[in-house]
N, C-alpha and C. Protein backbone atom coordinates (compact mmCIF):
# COMPACT_ATOMS: atom_id res chain seq x y z
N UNK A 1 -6.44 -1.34 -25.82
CA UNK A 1 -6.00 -2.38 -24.90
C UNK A 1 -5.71 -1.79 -23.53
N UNK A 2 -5.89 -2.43 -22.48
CA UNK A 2 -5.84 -2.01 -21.04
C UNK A 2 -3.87 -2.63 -21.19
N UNK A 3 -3.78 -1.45 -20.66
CA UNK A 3 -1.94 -1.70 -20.19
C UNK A 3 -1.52 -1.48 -18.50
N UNK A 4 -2.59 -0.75 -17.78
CA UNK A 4 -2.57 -0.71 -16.21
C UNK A 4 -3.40 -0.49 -15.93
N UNK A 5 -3.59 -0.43 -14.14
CA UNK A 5 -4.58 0.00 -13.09
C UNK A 5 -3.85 0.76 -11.89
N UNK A 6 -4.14 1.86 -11.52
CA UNK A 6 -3.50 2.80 -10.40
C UNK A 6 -4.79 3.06 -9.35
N UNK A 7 -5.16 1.95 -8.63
CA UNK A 7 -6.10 2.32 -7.67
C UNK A 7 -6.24 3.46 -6.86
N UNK A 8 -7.28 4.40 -6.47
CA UNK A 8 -7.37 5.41 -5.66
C UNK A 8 -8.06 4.78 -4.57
N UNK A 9 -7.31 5.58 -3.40
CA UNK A 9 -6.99 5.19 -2.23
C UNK A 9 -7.37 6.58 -1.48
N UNK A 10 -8.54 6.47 0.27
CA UNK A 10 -8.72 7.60 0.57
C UNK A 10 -7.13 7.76 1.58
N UNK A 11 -7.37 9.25 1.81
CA UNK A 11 -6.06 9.10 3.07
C UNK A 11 -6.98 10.25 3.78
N UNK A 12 -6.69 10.49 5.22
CA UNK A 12 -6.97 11.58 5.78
C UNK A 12 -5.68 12.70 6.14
N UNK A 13 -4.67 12.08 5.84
CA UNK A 13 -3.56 13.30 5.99
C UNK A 13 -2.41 12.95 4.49
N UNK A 14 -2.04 13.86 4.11
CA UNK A 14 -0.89 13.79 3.03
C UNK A 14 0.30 13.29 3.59
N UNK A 15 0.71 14.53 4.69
CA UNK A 15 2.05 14.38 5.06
C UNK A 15 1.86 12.59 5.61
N UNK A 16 1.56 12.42 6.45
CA UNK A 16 1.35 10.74 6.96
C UNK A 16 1.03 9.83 5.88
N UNK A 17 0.83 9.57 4.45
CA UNK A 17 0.48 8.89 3.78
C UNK A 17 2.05 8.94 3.25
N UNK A 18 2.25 9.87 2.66
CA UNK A 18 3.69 10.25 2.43
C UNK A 18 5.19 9.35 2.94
N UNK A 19 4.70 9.63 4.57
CA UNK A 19 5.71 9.37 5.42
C UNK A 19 5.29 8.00 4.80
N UNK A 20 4.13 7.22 5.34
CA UNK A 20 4.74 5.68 5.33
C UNK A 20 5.11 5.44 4.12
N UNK A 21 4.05 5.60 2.99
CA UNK A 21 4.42 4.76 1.79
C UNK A 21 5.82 5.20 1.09
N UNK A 22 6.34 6.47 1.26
CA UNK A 22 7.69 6.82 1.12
C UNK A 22 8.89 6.07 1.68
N UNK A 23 8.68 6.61 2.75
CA UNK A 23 9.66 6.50 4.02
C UNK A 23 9.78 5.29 4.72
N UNK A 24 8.87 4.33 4.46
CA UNK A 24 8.66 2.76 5.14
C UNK A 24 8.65 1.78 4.38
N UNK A 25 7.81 2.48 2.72
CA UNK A 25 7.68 1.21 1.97
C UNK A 25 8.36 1.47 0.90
N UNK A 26 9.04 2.46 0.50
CA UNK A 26 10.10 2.53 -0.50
C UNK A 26 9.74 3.37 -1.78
N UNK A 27 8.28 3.42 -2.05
CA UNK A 27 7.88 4.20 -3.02
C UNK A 27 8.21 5.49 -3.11
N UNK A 28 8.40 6.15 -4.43
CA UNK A 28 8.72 7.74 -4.29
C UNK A 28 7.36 8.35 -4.59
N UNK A 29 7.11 9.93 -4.61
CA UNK A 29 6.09 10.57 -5.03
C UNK A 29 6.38 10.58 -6.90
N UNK A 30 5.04 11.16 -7.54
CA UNK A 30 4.86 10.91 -9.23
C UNK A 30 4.36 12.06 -9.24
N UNK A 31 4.76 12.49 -10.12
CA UNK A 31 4.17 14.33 -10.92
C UNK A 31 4.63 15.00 -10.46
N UNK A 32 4.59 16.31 -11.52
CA UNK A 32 5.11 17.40 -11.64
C UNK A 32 4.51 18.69 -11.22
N UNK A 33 2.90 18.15 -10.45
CA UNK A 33 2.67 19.25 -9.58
C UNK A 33 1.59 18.54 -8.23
N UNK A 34 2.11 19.22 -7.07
CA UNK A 34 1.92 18.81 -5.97
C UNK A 34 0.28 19.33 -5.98
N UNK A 35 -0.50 18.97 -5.97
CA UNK A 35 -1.74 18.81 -5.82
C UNK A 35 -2.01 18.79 -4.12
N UNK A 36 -3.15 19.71 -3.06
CA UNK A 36 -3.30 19.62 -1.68
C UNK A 36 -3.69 18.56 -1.41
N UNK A 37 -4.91 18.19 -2.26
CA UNK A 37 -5.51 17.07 -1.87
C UNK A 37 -5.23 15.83 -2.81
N UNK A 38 -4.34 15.87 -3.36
CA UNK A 38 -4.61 14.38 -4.18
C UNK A 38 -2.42 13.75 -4.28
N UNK A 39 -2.41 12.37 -4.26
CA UNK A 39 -1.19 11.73 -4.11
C UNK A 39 -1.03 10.70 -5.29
N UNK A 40 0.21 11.03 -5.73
CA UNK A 40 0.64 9.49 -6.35
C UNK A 40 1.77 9.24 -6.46
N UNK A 41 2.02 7.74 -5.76
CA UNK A 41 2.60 7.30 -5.35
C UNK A 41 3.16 5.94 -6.63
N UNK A 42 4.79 6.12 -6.72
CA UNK A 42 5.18 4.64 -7.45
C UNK A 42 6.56 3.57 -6.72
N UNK A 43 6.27 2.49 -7.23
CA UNK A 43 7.09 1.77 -6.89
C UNK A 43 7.23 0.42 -8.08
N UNK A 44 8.69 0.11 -8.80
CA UNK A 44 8.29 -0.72 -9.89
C UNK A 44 7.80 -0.68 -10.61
N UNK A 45 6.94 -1.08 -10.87
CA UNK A 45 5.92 -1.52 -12.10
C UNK A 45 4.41 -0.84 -11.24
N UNK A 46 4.46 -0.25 -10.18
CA UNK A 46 3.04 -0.04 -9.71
C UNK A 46 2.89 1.09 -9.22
N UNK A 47 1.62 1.72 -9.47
CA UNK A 47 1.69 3.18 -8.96
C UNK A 47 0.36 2.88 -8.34
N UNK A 48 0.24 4.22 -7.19
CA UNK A 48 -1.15 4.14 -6.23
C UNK A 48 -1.58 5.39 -6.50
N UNK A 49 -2.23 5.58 -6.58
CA UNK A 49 -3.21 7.39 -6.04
C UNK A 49 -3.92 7.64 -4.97
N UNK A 50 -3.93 8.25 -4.34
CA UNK A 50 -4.82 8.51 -3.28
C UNK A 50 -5.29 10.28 -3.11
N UNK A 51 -6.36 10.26 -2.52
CA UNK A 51 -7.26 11.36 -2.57
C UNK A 51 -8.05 11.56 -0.80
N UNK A 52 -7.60 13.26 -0.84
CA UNK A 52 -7.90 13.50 0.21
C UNK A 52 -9.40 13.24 0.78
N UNK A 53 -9.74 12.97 2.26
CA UNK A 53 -10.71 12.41 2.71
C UNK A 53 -10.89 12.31 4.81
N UNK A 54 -10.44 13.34 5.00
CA UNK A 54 -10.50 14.45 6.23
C UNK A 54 -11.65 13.67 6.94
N UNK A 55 -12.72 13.14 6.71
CA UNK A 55 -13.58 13.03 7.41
C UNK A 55 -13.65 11.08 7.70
N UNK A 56 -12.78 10.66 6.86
CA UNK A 56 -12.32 8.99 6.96
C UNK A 56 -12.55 8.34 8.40
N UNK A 57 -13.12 7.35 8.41
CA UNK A 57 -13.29 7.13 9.78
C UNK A 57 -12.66 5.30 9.40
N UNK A 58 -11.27 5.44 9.93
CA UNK A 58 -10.38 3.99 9.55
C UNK A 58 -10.93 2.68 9.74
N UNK A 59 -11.86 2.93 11.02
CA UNK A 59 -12.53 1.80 11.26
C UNK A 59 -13.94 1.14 10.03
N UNK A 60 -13.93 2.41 9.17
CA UNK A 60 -15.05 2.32 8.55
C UNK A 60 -14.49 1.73 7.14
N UNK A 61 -12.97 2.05 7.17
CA UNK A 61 -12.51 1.94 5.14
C UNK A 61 -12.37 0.62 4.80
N UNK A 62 -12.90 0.41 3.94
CA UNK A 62 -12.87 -1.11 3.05
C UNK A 62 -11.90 -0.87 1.85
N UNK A 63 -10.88 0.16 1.57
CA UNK A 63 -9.77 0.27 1.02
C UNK A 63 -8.91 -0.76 0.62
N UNK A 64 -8.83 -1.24 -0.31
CA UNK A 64 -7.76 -2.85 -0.81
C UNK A 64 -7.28 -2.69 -1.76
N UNK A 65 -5.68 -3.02 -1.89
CA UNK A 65 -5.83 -3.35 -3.51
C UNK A 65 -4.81 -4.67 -2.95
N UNK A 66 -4.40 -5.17 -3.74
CA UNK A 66 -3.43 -6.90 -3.92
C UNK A 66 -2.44 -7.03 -5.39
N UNK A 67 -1.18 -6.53 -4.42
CA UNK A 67 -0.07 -6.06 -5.47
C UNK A 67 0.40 -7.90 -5.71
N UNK A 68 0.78 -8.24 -6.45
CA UNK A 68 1.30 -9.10 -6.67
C UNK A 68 3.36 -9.01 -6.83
N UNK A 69 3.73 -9.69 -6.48
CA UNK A 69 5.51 -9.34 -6.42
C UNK A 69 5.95 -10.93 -6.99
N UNK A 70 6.94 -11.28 -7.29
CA UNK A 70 7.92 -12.20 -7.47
C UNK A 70 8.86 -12.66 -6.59
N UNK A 71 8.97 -12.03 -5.65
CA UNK A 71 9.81 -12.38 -4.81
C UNK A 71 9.51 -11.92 -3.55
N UNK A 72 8.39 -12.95 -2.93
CA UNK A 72 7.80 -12.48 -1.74
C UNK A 72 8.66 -12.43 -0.17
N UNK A 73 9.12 -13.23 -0.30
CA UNK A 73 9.89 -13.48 1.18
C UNK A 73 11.37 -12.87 1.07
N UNK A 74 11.67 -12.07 0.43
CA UNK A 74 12.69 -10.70 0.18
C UNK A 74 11.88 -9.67 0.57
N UNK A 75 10.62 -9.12 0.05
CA UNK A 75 10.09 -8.20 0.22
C UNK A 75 10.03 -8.29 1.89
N UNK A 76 9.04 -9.18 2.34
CA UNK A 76 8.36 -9.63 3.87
C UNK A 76 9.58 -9.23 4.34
N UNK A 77 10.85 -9.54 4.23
CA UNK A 77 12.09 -9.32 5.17
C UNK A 77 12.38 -8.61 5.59
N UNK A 78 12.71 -7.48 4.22
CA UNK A 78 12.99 -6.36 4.23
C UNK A 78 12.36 -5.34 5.21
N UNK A 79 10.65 -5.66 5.20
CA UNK A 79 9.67 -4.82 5.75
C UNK A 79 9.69 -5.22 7.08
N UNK A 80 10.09 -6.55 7.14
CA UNK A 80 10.45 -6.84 9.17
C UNK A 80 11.64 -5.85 9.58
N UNK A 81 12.61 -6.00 8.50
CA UNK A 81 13.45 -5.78 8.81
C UNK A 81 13.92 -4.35 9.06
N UNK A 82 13.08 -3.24 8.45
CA UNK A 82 12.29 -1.88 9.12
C UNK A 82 11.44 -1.59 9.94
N UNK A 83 10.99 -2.59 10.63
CA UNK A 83 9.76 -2.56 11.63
C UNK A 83 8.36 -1.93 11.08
N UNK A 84 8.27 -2.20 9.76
CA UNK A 84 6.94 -2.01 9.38
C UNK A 84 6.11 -3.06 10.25
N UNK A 85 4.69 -2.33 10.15
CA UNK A 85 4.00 -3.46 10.80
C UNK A 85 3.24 -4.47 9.92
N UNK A 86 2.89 -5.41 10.14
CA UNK A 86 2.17 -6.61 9.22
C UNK A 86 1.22 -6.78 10.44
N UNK A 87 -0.25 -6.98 9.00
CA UNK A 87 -1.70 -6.93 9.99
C UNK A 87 -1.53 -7.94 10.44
N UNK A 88 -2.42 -7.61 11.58
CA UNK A 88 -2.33 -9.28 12.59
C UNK A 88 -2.48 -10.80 11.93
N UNK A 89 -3.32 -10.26 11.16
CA UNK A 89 -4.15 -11.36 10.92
C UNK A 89 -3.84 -11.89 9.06
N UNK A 90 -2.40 -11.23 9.20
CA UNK A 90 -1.79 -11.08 8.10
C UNK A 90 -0.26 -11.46 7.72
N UNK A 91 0.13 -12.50 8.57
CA UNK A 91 1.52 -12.86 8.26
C UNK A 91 1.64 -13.67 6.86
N UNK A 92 2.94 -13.80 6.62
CA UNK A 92 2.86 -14.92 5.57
C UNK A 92 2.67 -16.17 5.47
N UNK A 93 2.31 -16.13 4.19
CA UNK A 93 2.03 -17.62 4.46
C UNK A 93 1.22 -17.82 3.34
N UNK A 94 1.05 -19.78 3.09
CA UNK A 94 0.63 -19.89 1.83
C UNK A 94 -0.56 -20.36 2.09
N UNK A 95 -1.22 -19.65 1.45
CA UNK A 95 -2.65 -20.15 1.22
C UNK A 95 -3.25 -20.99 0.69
N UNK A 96 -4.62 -21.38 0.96
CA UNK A 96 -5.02 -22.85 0.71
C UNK A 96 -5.11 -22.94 -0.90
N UNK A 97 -5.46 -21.97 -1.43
CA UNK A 97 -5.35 -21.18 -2.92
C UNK A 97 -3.86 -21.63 -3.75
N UNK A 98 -2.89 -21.91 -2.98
CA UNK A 98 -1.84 -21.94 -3.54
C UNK A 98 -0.89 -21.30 -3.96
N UNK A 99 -1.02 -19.43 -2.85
CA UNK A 99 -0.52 -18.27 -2.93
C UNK A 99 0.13 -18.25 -1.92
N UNK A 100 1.38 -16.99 -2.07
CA UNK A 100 2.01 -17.06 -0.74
C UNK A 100 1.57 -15.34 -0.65
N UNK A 101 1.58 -15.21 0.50
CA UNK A 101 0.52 -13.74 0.78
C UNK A 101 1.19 -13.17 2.01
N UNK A 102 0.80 -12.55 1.93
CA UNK A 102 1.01 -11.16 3.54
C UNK A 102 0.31 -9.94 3.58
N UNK A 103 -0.28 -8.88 4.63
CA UNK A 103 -0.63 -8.15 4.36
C UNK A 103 -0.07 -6.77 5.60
N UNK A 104 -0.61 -5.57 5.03
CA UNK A 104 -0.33 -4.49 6.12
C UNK A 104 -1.34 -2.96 5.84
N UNK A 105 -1.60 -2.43 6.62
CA UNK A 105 -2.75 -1.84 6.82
C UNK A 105 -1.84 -0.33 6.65
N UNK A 106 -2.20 0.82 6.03
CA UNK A 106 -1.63 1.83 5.99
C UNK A 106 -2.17 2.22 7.04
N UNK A 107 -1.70 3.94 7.53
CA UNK A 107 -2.75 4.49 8.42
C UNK A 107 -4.39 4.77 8.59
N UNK A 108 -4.71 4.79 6.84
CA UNK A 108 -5.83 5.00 7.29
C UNK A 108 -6.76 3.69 7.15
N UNK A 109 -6.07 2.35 7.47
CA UNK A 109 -6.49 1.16 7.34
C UNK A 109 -7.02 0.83 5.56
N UNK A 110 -6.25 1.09 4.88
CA UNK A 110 -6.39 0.89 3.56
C UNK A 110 -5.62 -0.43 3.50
N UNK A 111 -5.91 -1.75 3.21
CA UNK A 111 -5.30 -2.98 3.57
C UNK A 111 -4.48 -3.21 1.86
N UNK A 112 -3.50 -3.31 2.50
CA UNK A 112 -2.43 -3.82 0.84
C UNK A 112 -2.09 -5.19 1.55
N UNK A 113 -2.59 -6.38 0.14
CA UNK A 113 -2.32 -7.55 0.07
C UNK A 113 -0.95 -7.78 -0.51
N UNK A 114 0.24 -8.32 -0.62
CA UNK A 114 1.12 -8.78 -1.41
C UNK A 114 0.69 -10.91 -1.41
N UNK A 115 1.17 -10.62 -2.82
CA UNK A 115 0.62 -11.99 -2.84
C UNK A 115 2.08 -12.80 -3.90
N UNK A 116 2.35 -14.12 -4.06
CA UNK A 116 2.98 -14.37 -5.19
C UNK A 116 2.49 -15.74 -5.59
């Protein structure tokens, strides 16, 4: 039986992947050995991986995943309320779908959906 999914994600720097998803979005680092090129990242119920990729060109990454939460407009707050940024073209709001959504672009434009 499938019990999860931990999407891999490129980054072009550690320390900067680190900083935000640590330091901005609340997640801690996972494992017991620091790997140069490779990250994982948890928060809750969800973990990310990401893998080094030096030559990333941000404008080029089609990087996504779409976390789903329970309590969307706590989260959104919180993240205003650190001055994270939310993609432009990405505030909240409910969709014609019948979702309430938001989104924000890491550094290396890897787009995370939150949805509820």
């Amino acid at each position: 039986m499938l019990v999860s999914i931990n999407p891999k994600l490129p980054m072009r720097n550690k320390s900067a992947t680190i900083d935000y998803y640590v330091n901005s979005l609340g997640f801690k680092k996972v494992g017991t050995i620091d790997y140069p090129e490779y990250l994982m990242v948890e928060k809750d119920d969800i973990e990310i991986h990401f893998f080094l990729f030096e030559a990333l060109n941000p404008k080029e990454n089609y990087g996504q995943v779409y976390i789903r939460t329970n309590d969307i407009e706590t989260l959104y707050q919180s993240l205003l309320n650190i001055n994270v940024a939310i993609h432009p073209n990405g505030k909240l709001e409910l969709k014609p779908w019948k979702q309430k959504e938001f989104a924000l672009l890491d550094p290396d434009s890897n787009l995370l959906t939150f949805g509820e």
